[in-house]
N, C-alpha and C. Protein backbone atom coordinates (compact mmCIF):
# COMPACT_ATOMS: atom_id res chain seq x y z
N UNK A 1 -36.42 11.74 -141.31
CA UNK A 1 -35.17 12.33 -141.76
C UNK A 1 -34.52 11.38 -142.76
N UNK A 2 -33.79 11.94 -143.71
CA UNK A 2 -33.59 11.06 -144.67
C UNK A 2 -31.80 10.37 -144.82
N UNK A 3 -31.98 9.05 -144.45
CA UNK A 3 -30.83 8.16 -144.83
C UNK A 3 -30.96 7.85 -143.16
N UNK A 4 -31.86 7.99 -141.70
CA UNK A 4 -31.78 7.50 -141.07
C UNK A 4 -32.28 6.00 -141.06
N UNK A 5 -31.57 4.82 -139.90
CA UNK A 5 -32.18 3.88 -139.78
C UNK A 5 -33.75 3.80 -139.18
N UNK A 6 -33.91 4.77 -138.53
CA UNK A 6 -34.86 4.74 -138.02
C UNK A 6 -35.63 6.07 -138.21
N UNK A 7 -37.01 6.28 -137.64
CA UNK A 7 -37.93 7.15 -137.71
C UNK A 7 -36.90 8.37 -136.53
N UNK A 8 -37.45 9.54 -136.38
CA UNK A 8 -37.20 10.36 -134.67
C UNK A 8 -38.04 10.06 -133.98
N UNK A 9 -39.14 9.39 -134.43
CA UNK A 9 -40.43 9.09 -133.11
C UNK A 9 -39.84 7.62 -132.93
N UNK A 10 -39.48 6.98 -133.79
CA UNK A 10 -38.95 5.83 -133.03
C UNK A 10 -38.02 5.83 -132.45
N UNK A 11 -36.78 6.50 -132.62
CA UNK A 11 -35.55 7.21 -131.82
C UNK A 11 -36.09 7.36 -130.67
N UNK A 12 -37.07 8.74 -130.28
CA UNK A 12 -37.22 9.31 -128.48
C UNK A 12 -37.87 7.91 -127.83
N UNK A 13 -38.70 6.95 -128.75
CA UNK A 13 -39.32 5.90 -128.08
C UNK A 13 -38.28 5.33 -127.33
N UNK A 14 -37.52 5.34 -128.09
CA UNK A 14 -36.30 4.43 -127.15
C UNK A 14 -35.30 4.57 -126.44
N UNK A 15 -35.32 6.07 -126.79
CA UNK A 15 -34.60 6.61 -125.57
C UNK A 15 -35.63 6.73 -124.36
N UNK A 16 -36.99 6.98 -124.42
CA UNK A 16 -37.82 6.73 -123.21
C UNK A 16 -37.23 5.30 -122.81
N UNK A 17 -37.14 4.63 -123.09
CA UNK A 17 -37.50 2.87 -122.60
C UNK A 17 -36.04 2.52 -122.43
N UNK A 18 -34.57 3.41 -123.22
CA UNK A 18 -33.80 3.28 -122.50
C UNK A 18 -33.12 4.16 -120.79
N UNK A 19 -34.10 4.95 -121.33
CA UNK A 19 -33.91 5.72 -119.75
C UNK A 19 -34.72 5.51 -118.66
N UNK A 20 -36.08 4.31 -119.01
CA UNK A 20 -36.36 3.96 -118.02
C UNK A 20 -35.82 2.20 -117.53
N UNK A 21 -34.82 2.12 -118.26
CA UNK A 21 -34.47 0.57 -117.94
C UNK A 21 -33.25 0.71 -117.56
N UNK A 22 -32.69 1.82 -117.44
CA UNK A 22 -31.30 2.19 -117.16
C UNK A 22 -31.37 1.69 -115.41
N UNK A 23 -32.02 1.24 -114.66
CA UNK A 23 -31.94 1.18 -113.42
C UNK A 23 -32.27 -0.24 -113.14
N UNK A 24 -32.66 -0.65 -114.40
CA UNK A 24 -32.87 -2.44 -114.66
C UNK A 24 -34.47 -2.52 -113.89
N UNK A 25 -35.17 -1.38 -113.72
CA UNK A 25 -36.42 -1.59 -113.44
C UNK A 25 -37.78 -0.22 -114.31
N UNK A 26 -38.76 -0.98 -114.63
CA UNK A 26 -39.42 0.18 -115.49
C UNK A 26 -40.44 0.26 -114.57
N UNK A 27 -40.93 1.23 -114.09
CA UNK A 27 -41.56 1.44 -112.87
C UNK A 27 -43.32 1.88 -113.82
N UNK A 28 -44.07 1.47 -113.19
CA UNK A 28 -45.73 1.79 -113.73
C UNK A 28 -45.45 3.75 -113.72
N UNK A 29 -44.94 4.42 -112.70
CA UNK A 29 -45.05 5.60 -113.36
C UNK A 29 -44.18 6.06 -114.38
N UNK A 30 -43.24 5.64 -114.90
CA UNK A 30 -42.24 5.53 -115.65
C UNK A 30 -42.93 5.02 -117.09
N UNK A 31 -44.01 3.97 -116.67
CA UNK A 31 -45.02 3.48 -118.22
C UNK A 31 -45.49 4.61 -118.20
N UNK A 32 -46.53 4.87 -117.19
CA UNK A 32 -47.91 6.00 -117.29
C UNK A 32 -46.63 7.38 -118.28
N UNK A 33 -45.38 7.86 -117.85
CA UNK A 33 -45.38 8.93 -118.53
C UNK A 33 -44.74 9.07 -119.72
N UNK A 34 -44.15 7.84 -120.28
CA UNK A 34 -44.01 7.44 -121.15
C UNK A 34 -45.27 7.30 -122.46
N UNK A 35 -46.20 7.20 -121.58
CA UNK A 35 -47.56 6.92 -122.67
C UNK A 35 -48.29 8.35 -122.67
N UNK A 36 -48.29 9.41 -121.63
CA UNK A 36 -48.23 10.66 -121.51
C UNK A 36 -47.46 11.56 -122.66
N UNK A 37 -46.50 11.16 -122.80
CA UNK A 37 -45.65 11.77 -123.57
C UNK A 37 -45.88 11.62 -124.87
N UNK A 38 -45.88 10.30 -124.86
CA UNK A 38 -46.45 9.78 -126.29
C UNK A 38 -47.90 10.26 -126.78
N UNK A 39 -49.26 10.59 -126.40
CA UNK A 39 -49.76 10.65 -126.35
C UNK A 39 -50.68 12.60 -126.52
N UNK A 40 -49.47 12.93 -126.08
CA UNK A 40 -49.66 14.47 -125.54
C UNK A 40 -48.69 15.85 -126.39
N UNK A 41 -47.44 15.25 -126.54
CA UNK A 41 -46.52 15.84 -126.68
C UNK A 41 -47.01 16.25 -128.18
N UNK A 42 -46.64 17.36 -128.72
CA UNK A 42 -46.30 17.99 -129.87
C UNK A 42 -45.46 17.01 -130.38
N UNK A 43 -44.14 16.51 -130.03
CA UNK A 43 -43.35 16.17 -131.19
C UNK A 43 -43.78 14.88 -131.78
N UNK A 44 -44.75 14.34 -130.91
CA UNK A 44 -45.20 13.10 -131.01
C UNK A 44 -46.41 12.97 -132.36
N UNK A 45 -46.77 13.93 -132.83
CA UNK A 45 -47.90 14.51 -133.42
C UNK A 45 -47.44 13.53 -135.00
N UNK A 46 -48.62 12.51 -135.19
CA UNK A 46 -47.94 12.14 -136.55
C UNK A 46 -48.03 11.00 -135.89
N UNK A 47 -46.85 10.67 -135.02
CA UNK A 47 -46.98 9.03 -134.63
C UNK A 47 -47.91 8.13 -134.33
N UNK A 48 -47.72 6.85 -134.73
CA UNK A 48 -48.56 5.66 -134.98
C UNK A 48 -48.85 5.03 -133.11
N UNK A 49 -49.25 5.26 -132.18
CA UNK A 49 -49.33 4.86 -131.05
C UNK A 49 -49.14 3.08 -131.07
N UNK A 50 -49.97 2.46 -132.26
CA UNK A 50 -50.11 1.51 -132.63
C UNK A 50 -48.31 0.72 -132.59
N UNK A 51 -47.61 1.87 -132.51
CA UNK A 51 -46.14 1.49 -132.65
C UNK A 51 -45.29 1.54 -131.66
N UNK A 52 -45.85 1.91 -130.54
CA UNK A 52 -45.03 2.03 -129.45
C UNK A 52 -44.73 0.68 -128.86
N UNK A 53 -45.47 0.01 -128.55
CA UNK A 53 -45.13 -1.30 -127.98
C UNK A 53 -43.55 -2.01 -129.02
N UNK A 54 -43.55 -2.39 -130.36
CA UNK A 54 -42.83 -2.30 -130.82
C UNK A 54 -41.60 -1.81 -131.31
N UNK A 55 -41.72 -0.39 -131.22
CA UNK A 55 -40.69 0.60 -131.39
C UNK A 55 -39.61 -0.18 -129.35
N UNK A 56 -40.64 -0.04 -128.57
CA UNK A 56 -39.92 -0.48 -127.40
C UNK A 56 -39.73 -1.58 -127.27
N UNK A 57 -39.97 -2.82 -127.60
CA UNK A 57 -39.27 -3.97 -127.57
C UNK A 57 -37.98 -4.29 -128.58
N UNK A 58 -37.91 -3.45 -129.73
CA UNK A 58 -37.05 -3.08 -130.47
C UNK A 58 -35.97 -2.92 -129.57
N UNK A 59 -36.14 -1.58 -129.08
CA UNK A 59 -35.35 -1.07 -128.05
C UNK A 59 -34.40 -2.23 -126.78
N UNK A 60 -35.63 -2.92 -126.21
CA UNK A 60 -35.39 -3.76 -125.46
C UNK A 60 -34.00 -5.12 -125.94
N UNK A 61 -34.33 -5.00 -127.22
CA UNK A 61 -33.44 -5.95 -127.75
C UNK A 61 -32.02 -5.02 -128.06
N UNK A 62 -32.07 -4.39 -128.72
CA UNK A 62 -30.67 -3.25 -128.57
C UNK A 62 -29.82 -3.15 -127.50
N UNK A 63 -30.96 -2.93 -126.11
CA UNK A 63 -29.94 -2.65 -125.17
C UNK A 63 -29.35 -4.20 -124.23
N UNK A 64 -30.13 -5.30 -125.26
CA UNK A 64 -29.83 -6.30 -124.36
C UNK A 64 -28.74 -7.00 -125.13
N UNK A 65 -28.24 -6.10 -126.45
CA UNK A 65 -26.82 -6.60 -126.68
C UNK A 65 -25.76 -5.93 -126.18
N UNK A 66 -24.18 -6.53 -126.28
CA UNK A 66 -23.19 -5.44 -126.26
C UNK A 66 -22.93 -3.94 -126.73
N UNK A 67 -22.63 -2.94 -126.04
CA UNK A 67 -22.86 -1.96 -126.78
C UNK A 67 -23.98 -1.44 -126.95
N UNK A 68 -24.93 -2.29 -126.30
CA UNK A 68 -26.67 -1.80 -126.63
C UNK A 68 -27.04 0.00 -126.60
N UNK A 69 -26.56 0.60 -125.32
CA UNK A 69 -26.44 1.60 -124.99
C UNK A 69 -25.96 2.71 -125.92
N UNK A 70 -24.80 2.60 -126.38
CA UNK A 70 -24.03 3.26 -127.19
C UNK A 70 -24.96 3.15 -128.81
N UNK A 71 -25.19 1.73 -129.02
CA UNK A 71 -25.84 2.10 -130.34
C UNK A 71 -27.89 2.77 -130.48
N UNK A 72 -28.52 2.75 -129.27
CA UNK A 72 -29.30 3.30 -129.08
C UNK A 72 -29.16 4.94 -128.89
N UNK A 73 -28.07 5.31 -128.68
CA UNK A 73 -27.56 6.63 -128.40
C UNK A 73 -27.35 7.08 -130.05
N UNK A 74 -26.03 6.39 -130.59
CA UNK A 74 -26.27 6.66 -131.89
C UNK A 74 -27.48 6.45 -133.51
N UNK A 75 -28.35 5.91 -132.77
CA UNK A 75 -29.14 5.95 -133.53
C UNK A 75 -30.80 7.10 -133.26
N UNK A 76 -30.46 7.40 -132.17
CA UNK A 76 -31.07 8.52 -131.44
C UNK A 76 -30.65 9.90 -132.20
N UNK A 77 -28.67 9.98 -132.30
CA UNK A 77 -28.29 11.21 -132.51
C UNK A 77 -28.44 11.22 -134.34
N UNK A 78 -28.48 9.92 -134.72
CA UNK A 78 -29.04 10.10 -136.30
C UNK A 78 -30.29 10.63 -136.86
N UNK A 79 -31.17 9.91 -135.96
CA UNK A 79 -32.65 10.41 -136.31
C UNK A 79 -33.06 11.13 -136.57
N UNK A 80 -32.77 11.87 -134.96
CA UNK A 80 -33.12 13.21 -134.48
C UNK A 80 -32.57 14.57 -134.84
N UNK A 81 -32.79 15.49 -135.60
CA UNK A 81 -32.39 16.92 -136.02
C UNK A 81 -31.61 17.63 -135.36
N UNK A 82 -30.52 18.12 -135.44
CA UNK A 82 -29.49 18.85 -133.99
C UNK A 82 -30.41 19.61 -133.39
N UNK A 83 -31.24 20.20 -133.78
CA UNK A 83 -31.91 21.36 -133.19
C UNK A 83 -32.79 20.79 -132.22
N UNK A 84 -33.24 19.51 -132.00
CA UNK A 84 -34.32 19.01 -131.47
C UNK A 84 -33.85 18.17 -129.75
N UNK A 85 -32.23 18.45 -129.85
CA UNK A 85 -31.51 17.39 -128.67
C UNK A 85 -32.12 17.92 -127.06
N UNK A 86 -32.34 19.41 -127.49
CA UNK A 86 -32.94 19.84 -125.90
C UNK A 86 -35.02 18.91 -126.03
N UNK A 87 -34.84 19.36 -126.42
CA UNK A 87 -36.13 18.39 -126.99
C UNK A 87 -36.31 17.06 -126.45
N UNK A 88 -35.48 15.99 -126.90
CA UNK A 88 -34.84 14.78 -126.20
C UNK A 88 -34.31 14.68 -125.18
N UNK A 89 -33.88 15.43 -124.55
CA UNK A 89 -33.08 15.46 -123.17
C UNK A 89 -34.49 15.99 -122.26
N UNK A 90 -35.31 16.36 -122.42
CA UNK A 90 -36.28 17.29 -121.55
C UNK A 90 -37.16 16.09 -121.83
N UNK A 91 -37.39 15.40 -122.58
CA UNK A 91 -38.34 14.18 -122.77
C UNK A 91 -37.77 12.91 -121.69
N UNK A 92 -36.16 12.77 -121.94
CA UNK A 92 -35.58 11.98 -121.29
C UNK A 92 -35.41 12.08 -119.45
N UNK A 93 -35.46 13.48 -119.36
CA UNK A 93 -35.80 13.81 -118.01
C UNK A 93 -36.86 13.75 -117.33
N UNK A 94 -37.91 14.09 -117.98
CA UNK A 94 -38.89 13.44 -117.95
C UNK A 94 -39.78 11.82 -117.19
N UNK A 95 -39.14 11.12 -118.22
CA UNK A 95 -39.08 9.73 -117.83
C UNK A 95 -38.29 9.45 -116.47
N UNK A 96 -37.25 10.19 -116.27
CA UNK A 96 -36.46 9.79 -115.32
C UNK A 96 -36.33 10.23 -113.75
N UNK A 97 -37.52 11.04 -114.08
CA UNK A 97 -37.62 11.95 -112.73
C UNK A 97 -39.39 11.07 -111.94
N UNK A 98 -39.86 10.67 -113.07
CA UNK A 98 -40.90 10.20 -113.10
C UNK A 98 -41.60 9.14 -111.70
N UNK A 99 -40.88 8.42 -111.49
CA UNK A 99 -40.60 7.36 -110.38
C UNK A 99 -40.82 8.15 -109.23
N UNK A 100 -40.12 9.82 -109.27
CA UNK A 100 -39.38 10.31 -107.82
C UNK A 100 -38.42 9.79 -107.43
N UNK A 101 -37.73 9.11 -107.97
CA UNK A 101 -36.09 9.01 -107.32
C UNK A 101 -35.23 9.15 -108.88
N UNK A 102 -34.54 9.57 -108.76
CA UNK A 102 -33.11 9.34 -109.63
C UNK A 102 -31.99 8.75 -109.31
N UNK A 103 -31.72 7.41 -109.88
CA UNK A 103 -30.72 5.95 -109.22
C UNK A 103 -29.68 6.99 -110.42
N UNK A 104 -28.62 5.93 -110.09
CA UNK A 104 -27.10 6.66 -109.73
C UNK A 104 -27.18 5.81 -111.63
N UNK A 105 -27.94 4.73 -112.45
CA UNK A 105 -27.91 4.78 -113.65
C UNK A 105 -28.53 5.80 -114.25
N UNK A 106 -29.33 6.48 -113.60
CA UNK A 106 -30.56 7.18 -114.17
C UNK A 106 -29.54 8.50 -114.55
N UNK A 107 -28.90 8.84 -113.78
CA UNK A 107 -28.33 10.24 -113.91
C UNK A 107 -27.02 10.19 -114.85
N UNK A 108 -26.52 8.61 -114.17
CA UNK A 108 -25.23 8.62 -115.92
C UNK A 108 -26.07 8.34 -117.27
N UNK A 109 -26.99 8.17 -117.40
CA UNK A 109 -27.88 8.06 -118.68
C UNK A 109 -27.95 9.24 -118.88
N UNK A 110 -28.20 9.99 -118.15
CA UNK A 110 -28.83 11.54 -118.89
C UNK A 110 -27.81 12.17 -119.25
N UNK A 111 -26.25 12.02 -118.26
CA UNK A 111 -25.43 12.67 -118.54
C UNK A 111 -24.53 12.11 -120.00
N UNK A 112 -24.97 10.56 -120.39
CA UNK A 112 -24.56 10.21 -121.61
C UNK A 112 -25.60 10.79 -122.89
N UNK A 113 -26.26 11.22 -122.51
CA UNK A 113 -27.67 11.73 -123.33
C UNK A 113 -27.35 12.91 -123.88
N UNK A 114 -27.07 13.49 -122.70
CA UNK A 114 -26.70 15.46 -122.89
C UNK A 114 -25.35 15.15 -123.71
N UNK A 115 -24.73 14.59 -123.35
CA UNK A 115 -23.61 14.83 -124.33
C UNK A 115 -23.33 14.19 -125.67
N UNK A 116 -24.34 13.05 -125.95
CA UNK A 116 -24.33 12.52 -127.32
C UNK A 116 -25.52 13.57 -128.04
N UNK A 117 -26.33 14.66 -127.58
CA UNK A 117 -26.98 15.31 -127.92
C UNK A 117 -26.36 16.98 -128.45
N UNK A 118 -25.29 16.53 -127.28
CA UNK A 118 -24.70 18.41 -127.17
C UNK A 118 -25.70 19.26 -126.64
N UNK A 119 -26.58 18.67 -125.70
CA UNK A 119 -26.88 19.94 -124.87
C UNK A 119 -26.09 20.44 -123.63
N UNK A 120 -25.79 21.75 -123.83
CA UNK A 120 -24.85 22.35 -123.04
C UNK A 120 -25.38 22.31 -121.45
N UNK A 121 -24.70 22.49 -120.57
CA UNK A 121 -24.66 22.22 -119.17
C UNK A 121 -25.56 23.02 -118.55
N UNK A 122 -25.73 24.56 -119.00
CA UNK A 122 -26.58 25.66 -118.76
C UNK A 122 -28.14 25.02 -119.28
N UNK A 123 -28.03 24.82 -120.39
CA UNK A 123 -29.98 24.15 -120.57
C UNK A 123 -29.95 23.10 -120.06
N UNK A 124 -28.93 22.19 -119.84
CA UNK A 124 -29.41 20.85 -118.98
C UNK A 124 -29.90 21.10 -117.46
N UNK A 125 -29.21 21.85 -117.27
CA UNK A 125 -29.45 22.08 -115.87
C UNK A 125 -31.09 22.59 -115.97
N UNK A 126 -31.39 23.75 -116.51
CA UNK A 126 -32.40 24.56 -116.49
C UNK A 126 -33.80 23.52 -116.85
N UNK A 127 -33.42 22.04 -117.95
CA UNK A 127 -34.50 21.09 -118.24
C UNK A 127 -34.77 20.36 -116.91
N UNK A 128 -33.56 19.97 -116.46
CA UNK A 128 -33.33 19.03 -115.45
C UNK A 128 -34.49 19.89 -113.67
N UNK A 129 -34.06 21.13 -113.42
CA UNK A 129 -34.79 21.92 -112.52
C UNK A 129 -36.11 21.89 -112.97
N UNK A 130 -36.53 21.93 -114.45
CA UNK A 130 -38.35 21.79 -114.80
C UNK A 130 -38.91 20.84 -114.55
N UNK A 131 -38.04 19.59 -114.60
CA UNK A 131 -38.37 17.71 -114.55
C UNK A 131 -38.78 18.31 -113.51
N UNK A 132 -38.20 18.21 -112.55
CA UNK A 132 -38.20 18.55 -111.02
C UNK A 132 -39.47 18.94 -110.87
N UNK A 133 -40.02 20.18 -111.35
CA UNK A 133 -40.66 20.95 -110.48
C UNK A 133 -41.85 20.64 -110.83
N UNK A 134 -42.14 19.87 -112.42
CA UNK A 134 -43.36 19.75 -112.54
C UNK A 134 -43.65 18.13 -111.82
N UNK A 135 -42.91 17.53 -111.56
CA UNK A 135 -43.41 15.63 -110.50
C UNK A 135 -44.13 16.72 -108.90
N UNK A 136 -43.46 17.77 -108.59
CA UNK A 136 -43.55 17.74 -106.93
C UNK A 136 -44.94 18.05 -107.04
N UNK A 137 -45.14 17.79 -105.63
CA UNK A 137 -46.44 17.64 -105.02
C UNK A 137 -46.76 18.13 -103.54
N UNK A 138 -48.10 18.34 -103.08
CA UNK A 138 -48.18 18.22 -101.47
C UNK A 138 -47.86 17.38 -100.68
């Protein structure tokens, strides 16, 4: 997108890696679907895999300043195309359901997500019930 700081594939990278550090722990299934995503996803189509490690230590340094949060958010909502925020939020749920638990950061992340995104409460909910249904198991 043009006049962003960053790529949109480097944007969702880091919103993966900030929504899985939001609990101050990145859990191996939290990697595995992170690299799933990356790997699989349509929007991902184009991206350099070669860049993920980087795109997320990037990240790592962002959120380990003041404000880290907030400016990973805004540089997320630059990147990324309005049309694409359910997109990001269903990626971000994703990651966060991933573990099987959702910690009490995990859920104010998403709810700072949905709303620096503007996805409305009706599709959040409806992404948030899919996270869900596709982790369960026997």
């Amino acid at each position: 997108m043009d006049g962003s700081t960053i790529s949109a594939h480097a944007a969702l990278v880091q919103l993966m890696v900030m929504v899985s550090a939001s609990d101050s722990e990145m859990s191996d299934s939290e990697l595995k679907t992170m690299g799933g995503i990356v790997s699989h996803m349509p929007i991902f189509r184009g991206y350099d895999p070669d860049k993920l490690i980087s795109d997320a230590e990037t990240c790592a340094e962002i959120l380990g300043e003041d404000e880290g949060v907030e400016t990973v958010l805004g540089l997320l909502k630059e990147a990324l195309p309005k049309e694409y925020g359910d997109t990001a939020y269903a990626i971000a749920c994703d990651v966060a359901v991933a573990d099987s638990h959702l910690s009490q950061e995990e859920l104010r992340i998403l709810e700072m997500i949905r709303h620096e995104l503007g996805v409305d409460r009706l599709t959040a909910a409806a992404i948030e019930r899919g996270a869900v249904a596709r982790r369960r198991s026997f």
